[in-house]
N, C-alpha and C. Protein backbone atom coordinates (compact mmCIF):
# COMPACT_ATOMS: atom_id res chain seq x y z
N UNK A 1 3.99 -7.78 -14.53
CA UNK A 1 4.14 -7.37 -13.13
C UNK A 1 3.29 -6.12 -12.85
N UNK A 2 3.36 -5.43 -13.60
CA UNK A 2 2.63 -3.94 -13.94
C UNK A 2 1.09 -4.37 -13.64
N UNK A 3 0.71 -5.10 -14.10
CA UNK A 3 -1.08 -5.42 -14.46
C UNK A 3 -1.43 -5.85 -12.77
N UNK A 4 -0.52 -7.11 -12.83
CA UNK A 4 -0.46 -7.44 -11.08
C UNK A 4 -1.21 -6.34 -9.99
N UNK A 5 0.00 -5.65 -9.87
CA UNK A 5 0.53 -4.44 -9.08
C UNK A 5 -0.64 -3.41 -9.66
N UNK A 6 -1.19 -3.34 -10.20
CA UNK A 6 -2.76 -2.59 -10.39
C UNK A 6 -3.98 -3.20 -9.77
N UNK A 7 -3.68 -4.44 -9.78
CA UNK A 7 -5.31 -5.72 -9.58
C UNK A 7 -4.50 -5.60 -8.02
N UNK A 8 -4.03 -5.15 -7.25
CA UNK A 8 -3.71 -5.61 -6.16
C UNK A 8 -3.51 -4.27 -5.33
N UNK A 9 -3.46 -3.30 -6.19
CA UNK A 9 -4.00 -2.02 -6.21
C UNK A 9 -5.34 -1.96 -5.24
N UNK A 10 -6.20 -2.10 -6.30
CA UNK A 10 -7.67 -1.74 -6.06
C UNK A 10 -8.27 -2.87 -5.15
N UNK A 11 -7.76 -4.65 -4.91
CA UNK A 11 -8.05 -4.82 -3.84
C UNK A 11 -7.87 -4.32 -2.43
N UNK A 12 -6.51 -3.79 -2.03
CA UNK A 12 -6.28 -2.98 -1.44
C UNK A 12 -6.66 -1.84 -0.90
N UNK A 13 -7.59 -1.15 -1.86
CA UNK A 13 -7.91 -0.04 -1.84
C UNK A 13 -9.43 -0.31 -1.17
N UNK A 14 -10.05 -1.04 -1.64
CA UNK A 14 -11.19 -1.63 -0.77
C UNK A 14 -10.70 -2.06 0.51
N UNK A 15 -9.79 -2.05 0.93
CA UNK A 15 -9.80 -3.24 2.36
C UNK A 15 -8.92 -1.71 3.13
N UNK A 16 -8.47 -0.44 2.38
CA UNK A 16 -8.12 0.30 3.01
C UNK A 16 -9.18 0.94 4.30
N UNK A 17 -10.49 0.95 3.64
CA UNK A 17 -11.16 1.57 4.26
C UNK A 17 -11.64 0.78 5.59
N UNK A 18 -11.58 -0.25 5.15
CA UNK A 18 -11.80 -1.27 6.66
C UNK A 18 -10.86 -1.84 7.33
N UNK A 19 -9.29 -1.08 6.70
CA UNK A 19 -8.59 -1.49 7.79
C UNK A 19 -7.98 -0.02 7.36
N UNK A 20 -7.80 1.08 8.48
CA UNK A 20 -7.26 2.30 8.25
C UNK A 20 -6.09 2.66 9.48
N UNK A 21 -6.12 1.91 10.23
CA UNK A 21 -4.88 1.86 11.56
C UNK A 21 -3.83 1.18 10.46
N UNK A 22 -3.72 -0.36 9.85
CA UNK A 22 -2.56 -0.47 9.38
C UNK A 22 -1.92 -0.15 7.72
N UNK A 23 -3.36 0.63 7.38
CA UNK A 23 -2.91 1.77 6.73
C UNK A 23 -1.88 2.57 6.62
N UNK A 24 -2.61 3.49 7.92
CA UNK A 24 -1.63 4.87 7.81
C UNK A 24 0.08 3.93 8.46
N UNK A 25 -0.14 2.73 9.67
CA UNK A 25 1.29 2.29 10.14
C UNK A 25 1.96 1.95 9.12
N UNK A 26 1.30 1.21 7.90
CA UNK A 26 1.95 0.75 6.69
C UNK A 26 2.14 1.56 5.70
N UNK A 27 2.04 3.01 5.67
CA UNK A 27 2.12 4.52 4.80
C UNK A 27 3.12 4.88 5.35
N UNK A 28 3.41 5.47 6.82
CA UNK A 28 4.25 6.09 7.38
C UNK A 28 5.35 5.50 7.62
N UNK A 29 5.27 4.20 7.17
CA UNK A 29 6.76 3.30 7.33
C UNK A 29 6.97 2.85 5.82
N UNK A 30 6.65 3.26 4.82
CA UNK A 30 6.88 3.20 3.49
C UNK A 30 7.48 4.31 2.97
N UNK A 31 6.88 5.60 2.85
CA UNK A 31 7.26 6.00 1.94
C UNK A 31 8.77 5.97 1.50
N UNK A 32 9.40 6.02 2.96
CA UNK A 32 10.91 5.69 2.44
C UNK A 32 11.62 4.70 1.53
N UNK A 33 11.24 3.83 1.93
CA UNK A 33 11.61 2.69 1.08
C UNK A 33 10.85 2.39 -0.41
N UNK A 34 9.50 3.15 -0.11
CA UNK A 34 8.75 3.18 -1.91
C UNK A 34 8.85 4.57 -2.33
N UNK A 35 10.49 5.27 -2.14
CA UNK A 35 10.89 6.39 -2.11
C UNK A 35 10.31 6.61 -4.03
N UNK A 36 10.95 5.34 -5.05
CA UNK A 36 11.31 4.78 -6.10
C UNK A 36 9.86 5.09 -6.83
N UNK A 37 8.74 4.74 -6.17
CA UNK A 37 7.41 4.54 -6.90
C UNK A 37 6.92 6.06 -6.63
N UNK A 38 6.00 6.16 -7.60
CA UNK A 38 4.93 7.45 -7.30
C UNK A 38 3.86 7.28 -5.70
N UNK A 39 3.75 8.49 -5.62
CA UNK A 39 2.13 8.26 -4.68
C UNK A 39 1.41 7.31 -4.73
N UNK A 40 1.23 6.43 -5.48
CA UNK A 40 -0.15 5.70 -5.52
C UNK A 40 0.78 4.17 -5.36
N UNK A 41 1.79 3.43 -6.07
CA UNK A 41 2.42 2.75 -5.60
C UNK A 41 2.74 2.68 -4.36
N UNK A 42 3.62 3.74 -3.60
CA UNK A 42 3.76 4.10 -2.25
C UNK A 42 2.94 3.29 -1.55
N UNK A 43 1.41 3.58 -1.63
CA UNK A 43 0.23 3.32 -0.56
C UNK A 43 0.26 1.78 -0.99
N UNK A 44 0.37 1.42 -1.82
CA UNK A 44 0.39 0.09 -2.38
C UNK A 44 0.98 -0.92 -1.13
N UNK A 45 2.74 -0.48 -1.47
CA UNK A 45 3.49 -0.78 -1.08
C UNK A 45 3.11 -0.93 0.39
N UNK A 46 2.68 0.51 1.59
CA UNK A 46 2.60 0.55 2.67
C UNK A 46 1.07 -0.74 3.00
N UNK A 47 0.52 -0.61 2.48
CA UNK A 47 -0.54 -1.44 2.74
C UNK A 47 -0.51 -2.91 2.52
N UNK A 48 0.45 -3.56 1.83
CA UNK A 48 0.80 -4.85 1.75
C UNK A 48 2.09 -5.16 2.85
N UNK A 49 2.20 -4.19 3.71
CA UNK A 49 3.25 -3.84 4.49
C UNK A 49 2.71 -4.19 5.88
N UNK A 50 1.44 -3.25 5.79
CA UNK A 50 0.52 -3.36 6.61
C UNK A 50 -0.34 -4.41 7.39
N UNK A 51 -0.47 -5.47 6.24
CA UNK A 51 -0.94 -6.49 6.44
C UNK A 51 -0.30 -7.34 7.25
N UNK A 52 0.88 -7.62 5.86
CA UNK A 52 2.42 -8.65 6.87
C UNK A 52 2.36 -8.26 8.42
N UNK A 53 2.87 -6.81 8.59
CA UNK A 53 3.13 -6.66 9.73
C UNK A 53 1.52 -7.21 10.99
């Protein structure tokens, strides 16, 4: 799950920059709930958040 959640990471992290509105909407409505994960999970989390939404 760990390895996953890294490879899905760094796609993410590329598509942050070209999508940065549901970014930050999918950051600022995370951290609470990816209270559990570090910083870098967090953004994870908000950005697959981001998308859905």
């Amino acid at each position: 799950m760990a390895r996953v959640r890294r490879i899905i990471t760094l796609q993410l992290a590329g598509g942050v920059r070209a999508i940065n509105p549901l970014w930050l909407e999918g950051g600022v409505r995370l951290p609470l709930a990816g209270s559990e994960f570090p910083a870098g999970p967090q953004l994870v989390v908000g950005l697959s958040t981001g998308f859905e939404l």
